[in-house]
Protein backbone atom coordinates (compact mmCIF):
# COMPACT_ATOMS: atom_id res chain seq x y z
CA UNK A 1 28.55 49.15 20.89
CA UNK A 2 28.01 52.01 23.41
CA UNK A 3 25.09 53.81 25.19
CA UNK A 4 24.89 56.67 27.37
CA UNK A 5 21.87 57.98 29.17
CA UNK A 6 21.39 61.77 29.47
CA UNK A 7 19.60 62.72 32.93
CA UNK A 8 17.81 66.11 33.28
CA UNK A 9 17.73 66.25 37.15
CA UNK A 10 21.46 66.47 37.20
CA UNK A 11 21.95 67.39 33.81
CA UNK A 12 24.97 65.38 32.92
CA UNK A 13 25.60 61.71 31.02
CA UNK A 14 25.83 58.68 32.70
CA UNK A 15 28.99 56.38 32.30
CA UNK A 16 28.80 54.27 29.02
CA UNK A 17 27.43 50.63 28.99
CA UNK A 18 28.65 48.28 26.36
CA UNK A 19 27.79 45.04 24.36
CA UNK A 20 29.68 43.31 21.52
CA UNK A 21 28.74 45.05 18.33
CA UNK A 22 26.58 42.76 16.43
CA UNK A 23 27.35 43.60 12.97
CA UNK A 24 24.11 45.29 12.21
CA UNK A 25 22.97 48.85 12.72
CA UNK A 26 19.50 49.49 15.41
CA UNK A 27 16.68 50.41 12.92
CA UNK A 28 15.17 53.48 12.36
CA UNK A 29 12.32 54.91 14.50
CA UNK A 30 9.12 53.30 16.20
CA UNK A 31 11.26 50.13 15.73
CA UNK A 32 11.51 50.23 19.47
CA UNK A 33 9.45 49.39 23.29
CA UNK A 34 9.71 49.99 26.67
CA UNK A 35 8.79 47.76 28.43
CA UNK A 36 9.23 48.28 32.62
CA UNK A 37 12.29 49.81 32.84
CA UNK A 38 13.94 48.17 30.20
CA UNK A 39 14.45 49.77 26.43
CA UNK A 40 14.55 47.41 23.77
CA UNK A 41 15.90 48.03 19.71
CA UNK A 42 15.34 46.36 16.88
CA UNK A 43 18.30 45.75 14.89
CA UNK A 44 18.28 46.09 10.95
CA UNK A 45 16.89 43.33 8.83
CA UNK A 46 15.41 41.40 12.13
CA UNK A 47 19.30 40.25 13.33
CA UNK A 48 18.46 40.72 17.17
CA UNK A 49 17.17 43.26 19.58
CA UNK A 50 19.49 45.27 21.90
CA UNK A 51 18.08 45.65 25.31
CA UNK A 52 19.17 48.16 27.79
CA UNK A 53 18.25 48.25 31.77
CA UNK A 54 17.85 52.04 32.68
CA UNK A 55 18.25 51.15 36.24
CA UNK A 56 21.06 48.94 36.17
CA UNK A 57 22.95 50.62 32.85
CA UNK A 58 23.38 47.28 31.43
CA UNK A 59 23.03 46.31 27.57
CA UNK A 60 22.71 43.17 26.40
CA UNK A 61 21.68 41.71 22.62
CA UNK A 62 18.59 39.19 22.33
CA UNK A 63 18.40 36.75 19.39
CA UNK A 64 15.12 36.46 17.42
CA UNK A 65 13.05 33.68 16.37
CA UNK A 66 14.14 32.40 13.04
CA UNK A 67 10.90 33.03 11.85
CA UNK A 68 11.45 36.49 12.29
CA UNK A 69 15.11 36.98 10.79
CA UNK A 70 14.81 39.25 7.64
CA UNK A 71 11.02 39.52 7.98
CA UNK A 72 8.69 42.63 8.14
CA UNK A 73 8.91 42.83 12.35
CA UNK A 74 7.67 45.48 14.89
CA UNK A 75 8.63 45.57 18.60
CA UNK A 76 5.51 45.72 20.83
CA UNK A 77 4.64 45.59 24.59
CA UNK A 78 2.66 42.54 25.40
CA UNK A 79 -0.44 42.74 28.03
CA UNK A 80 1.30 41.78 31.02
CA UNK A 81 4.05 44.40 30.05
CA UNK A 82 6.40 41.80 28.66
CA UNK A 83 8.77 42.21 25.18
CA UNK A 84 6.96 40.88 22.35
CA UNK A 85 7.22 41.27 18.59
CA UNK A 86 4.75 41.15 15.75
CA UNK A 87 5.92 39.51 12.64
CA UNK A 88 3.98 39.67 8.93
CA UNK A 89 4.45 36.51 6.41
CA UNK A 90 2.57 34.83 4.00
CA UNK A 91 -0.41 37.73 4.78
CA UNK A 92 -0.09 36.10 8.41
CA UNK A 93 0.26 38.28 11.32
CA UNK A 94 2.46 36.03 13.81
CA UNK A 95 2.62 37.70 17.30
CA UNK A 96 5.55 36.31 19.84
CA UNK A 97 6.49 37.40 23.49
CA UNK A 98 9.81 36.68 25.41
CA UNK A 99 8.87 34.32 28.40
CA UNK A 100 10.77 34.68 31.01
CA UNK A 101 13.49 32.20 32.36
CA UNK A 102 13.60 30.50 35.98
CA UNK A 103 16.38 33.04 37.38
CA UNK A 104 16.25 36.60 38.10
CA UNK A 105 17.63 37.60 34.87
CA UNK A 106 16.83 34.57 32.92
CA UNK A 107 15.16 34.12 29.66
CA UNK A 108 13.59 31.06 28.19
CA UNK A 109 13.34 32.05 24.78
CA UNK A 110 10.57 33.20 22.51
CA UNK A 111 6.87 31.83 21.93
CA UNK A 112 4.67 32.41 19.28
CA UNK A 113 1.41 33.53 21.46
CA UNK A 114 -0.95 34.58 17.83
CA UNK A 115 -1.38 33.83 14.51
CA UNK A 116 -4.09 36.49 12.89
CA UNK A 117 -4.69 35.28 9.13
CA UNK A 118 -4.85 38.48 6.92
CA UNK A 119 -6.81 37.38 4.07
CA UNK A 120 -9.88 37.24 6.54
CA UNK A 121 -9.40 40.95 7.68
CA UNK A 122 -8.06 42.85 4.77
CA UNK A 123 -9.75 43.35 1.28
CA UNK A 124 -7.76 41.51 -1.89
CA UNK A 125 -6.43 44.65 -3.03
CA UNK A 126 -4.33 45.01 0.18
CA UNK A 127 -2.58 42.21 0.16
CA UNK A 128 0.44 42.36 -2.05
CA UNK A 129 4.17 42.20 -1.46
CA UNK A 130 3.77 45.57 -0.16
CA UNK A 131 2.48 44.55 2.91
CA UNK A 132 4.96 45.74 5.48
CA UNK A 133 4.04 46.30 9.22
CA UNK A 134 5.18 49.78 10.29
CA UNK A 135 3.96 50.69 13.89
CA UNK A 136 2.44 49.85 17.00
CA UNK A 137 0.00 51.85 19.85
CA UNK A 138 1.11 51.09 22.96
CA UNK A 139 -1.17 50.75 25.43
CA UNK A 140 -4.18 50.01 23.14
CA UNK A 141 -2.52 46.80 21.38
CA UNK A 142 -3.27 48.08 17.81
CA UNK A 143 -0.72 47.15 15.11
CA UNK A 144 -0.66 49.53 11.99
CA UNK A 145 0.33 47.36 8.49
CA UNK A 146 0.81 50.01 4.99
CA UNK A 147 -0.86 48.23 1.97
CA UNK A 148 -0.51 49.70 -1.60
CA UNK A 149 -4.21 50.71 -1.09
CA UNK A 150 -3.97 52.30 2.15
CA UNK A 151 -3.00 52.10 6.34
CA UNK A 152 -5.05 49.22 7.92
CA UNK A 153 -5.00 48.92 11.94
CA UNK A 154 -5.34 45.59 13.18
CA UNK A 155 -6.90 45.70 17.18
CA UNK A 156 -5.52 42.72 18.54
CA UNK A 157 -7.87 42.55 21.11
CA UNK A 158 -10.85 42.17 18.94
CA UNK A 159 -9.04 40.84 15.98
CA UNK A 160 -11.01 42.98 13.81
CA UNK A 161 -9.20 45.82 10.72
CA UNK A 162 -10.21 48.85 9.80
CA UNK A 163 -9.27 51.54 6.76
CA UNK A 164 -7.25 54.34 8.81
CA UNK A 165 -5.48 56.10 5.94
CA UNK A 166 -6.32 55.83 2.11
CA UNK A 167 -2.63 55.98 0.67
CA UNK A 168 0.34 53.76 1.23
CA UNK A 169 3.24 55.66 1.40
CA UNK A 170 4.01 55.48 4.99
CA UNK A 171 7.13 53.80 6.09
CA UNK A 172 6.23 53.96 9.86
CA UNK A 173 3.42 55.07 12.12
CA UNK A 174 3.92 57.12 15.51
CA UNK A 175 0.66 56.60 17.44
CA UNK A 176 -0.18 59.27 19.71
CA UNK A 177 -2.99 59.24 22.38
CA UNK A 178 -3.72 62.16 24.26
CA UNK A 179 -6.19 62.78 26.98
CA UNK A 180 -8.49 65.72 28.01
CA UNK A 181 -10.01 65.77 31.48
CA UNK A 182 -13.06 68.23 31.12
CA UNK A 183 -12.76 71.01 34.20
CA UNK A 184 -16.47 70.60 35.88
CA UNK A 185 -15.33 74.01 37.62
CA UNK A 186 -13.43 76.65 36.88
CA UNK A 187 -11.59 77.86 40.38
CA UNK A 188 -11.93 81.69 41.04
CA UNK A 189 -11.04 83.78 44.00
CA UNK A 190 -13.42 86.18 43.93
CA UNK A 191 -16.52 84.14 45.83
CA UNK A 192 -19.85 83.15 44.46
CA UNK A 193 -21.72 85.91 42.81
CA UNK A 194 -24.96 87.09 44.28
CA UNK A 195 -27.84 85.00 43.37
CA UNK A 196 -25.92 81.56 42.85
CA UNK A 197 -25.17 78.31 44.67
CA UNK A 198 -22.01 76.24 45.36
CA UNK A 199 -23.96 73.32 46.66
């Protein structure tokens, strides 16, 4: 398996970085995080994640937790900026992060740091094997999960769900977030006009 990294400031490719193919294609679109300066991919069917260092050009593959092999997964960004994945079974929304190891490089495996139950949040009519989770907000730690009734968010800060969307046929979310700084003054050249104040 090979990546390259195209740079704008000098316009050309880097050299390729390599890892032993895994056997499994990288998933389609938001299955993937950035997390510091390190890109991680979910391959297909929950086989592993593929990590790649920007800074050092180095790609690597990182095993799931059983648990999470062939299940309905998402990549997500943890609060302290950590890797972290959120995993749906049995209408149970089982969130992990990737603790880090005693060496500079080191990993100690994955821990399973939530367990939301579903039935609590989301009306009966939601919960069927359609249940799928299919994006995350960065930033905002919101998980999006497509019923057959609708798009639920689940706020993981607050535990609490709420009715974004009223059909199901979304097979992945792309939050967006945008922000508008209101200009208290417009600049101008010209000077004050007669009669007003700047104070």
């Amino acid at each position: 398996m090979l990546s390259y990294v195209y740079s704008s400031e000098t316009a050309a490719w880097s050299e390729g970085a390599s890892a032993q193919y895994p056997g499994y294609e990288i998933a389609s679109v938001p299955r993937s995080a950035l997390s510091g300066n390190t890109l991680y991919f979910l391959l297909w069917f929950g086989r592993g994640v593929v990590k790649y260092d920007l800074g050092a050009r180095e790609m690597s593959l990182i095993g799931l937790p059983s648990e999470c092999i062939l299940g309905r997964n998402v990549l997500m960004v943890t609060e302290d900026g950590g890797l972290g994945i959120a995993n749906l079974a049995n209408y149970r929304l089982c969130l992990w992060s990737r603790e880090a190891g005693t060496g500079p490089d080191e990993d100690a495996g994955w821990v399973q740091s939530g367990d939301i139950d579903l039935k609590r949040l989301l009306p009966d009519e939601a919960l069927s094997e359609s249940l799928n989770v299919v994006g995350f907000a960065y930033g905002i730690s919101v998980i999006f999960l497509r019923s057959i009734v609708g798009i639920f968010t689940i706020d993981l800060k607050s535990c609490q769900a709420k009715k974004v969307y009223k059909r199901g046929l979304c097979n992945y979310t792309l939050p967006y977030m945008s922000f508008c700084t209101p200009v208290l003054r417009t600049a101008s050249t010209e000077g004050p006009k007669p009669g007003t104040s700047i104070a």
